[in-house]
Protein backbone atom coordinates (compact mmCIF):
# COMPACT_ATOMS: atom_id res chain seq x y z
CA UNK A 1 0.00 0.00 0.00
CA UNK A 2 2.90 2.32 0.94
CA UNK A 3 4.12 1.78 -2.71
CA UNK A 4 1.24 2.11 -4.53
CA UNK A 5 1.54 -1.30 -5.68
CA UNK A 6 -1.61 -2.17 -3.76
CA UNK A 7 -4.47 -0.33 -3.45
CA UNK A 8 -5.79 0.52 0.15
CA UNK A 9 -9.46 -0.63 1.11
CA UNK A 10 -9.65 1.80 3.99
CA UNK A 11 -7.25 4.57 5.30
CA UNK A 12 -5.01 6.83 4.37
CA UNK A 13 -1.25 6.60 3.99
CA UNK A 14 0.66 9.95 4.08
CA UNK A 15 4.64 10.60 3.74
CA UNK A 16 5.38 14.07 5.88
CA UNK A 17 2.35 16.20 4.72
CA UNK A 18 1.75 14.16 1.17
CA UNK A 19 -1.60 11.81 0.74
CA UNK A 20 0.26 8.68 -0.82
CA UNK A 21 -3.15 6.59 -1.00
CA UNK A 22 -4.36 6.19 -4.28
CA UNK A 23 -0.91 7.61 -5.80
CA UNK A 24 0.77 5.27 -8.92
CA UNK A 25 3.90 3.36 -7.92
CA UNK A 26 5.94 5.44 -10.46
CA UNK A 27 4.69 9.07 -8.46
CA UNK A 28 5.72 7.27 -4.90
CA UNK A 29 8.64 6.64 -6.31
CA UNK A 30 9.01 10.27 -7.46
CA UNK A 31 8.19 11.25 -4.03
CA UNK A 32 11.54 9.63 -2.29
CA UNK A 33 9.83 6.03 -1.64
CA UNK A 34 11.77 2.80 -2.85
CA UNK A 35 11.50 -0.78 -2.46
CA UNK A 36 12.90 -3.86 -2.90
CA UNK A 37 10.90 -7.30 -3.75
CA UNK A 38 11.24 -10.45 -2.29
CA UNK A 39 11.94 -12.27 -5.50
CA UNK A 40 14.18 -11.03 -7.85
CA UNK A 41 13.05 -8.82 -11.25
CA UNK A 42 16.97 -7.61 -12.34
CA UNK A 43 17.20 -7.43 -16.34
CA UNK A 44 19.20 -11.15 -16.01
CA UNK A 45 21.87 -9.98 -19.09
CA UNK A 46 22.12 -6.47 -18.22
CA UNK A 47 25.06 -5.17 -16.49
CA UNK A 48 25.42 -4.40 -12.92
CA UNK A 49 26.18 -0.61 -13.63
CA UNK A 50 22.94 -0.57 -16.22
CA UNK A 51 21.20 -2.04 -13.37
CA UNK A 52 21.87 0.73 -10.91
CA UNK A 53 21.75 3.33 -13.56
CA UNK A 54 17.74 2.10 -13.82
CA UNK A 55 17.20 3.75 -10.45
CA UNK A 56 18.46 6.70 -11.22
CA UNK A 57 15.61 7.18 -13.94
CA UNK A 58 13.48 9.59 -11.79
CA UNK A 59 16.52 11.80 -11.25
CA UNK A 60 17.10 12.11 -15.20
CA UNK A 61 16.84 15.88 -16.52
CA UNK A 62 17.85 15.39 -20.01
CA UNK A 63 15.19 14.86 -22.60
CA UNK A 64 15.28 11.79 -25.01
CA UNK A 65 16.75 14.15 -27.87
CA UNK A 66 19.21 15.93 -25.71
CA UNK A 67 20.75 12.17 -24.82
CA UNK A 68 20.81 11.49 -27.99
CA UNK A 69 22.36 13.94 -29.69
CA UNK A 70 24.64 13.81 -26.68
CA UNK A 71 24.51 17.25 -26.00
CA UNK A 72 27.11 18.70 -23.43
CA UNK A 73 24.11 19.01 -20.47
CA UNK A 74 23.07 15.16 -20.83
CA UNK A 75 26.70 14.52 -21.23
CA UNK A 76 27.40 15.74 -17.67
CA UNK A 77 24.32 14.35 -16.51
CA UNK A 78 25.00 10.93 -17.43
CA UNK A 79 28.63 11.61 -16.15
CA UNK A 80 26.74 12.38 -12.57
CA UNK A 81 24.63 9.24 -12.65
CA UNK A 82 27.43 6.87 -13.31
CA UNK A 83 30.03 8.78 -10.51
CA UNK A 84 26.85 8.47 -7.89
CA UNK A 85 26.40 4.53 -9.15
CA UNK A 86 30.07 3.91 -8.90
CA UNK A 87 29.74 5.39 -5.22
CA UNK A 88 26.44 3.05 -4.59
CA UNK A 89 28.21 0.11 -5.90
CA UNK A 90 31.36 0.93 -3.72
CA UNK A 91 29.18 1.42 -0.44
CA UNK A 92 27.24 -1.95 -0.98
CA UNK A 93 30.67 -3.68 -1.75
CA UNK A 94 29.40 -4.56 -5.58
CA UNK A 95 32.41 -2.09 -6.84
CA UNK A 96 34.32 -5.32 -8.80
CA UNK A 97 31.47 -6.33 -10.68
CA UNK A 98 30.20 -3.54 -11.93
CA UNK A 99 30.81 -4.68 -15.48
CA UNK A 100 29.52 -8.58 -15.25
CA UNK A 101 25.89 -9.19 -16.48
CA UNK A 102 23.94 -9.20 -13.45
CA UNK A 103 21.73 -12.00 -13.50
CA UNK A 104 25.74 -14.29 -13.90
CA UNK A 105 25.90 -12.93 -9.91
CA UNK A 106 25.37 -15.54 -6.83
CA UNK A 107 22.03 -14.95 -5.42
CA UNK A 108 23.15 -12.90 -2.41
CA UNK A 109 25.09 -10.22 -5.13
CA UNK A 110 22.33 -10.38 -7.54
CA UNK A 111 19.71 -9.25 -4.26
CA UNK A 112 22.43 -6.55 -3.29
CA UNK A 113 21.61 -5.27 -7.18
CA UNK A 114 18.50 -5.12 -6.02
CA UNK A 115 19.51 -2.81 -3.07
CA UNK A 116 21.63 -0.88 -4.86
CA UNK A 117 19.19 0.02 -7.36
CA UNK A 118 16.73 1.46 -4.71
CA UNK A 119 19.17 3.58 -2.76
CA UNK A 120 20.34 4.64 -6.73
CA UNK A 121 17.21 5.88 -6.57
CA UNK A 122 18.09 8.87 -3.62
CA UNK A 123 14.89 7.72 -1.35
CA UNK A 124 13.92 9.36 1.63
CA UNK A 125 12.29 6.29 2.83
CA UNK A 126 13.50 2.28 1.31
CA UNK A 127 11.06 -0.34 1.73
CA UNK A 128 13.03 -4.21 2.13
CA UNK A 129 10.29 -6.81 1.50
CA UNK A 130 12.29 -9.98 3.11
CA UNK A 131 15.91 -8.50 1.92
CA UNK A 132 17.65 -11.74 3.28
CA UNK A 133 15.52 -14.76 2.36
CA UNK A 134 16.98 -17.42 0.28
CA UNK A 135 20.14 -16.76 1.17
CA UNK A 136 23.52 -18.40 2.39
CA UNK A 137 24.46 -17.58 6.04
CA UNK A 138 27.32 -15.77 4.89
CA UNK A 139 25.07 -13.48 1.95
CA UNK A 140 22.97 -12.76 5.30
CA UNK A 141 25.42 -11.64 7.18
CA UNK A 142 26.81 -9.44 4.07
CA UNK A 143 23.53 -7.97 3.16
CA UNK A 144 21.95 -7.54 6.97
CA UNK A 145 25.53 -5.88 7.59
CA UNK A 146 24.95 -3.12 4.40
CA UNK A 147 21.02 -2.52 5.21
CA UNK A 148 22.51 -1.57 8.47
CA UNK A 149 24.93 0.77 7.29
CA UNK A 150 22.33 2.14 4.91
CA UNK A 151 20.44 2.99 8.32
CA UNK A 152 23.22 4.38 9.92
CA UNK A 153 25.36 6.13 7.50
CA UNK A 154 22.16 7.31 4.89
CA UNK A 155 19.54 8.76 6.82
CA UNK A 156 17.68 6.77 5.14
CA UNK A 157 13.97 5.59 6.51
CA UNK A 158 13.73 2.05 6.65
CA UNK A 159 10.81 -0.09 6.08
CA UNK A 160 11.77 -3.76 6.74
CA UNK A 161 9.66 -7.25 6.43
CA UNK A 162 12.06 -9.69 7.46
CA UNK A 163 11.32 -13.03 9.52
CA UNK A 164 14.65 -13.50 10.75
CA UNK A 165 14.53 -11.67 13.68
CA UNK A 166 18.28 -11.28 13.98
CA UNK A 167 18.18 -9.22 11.34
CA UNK A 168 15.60 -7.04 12.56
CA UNK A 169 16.70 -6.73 15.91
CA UNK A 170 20.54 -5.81 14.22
């Protein structure tokens, strides 16, 4: 509901001062709020970069003909995106495989994609729908270590459905 992805039956959900109920996913999203599915949806022979880059779509400036002409202002812009995914990718510790098709990643990597695309996305508030299921003991320990830095070194609002309660309680 928080999303937009379902609709509410009753009740209102508001971020700050803004009515989200009834809003489309892609305004949420426009609004600061991203999320993160349980099961996977990464573009499987896209790059890990191109992966990130995708949340930075609400950020984009530059107009479809600007880009491609590659006029000097979309130039710089797309020079921005890919410094701030670079960053991302460095933060979530996804820095060496930036170039590697995503979906050729071990599950754990391929769901810190995942991550990395939402905070690519600049959100005031992230929404984690089970961030750490399916994975190894050792992905779980990776990825409940970066959500946590995400909390504490972002700002970042965290909304987190997780049924390992270590991980919540971390």
């Amino acid at each position: 509901v928080l999303s937009g992805v379902y609709r509410a039956s009753a009740g209102t959900v508001h971020l700050g001062t803004t009515e989200l109920t009834g809003l489309a996913p892609h305004t949420i999203a426009g609004l600061g709020v991203a999320r993160t599915f349980q099961n996977l949806a990464l573009p499987p022979h896209a790059t890990v970069a191109d992966s990130l880059l995708l949340g930075r779509h609400r950020l984009t400036r530059s107009g479809f003909i600007a880009t491609g002409l590659r006029l000097p202002s979309a130039a710089r812009e797309e020079k921005r995106h890919l410094d701030r995914v670079r960053e991302i990718a460095e933060f979530i510790g996804l820095e060496k495989v930036l170039e590697r098709p995503a979906g050729s990643l071990p599950y754990g990597q391929q769901k810190l994609v995942e991550l990395g695309r939402a905070l690519c996305m600049e959100p005031r508030v992230l929404l984690l729908d089970e961030p750490i299921a399916g994975m190894t003991a050792d992905e779980r320990r990776r990825t409940a270590s970066v959500v946590a830095n995400v909390r504490d070194s972002l700002g970042i609002s965290i909304v987190l459905v997780e049924h390992d309660m270590g991980v919540v309680m971390r």
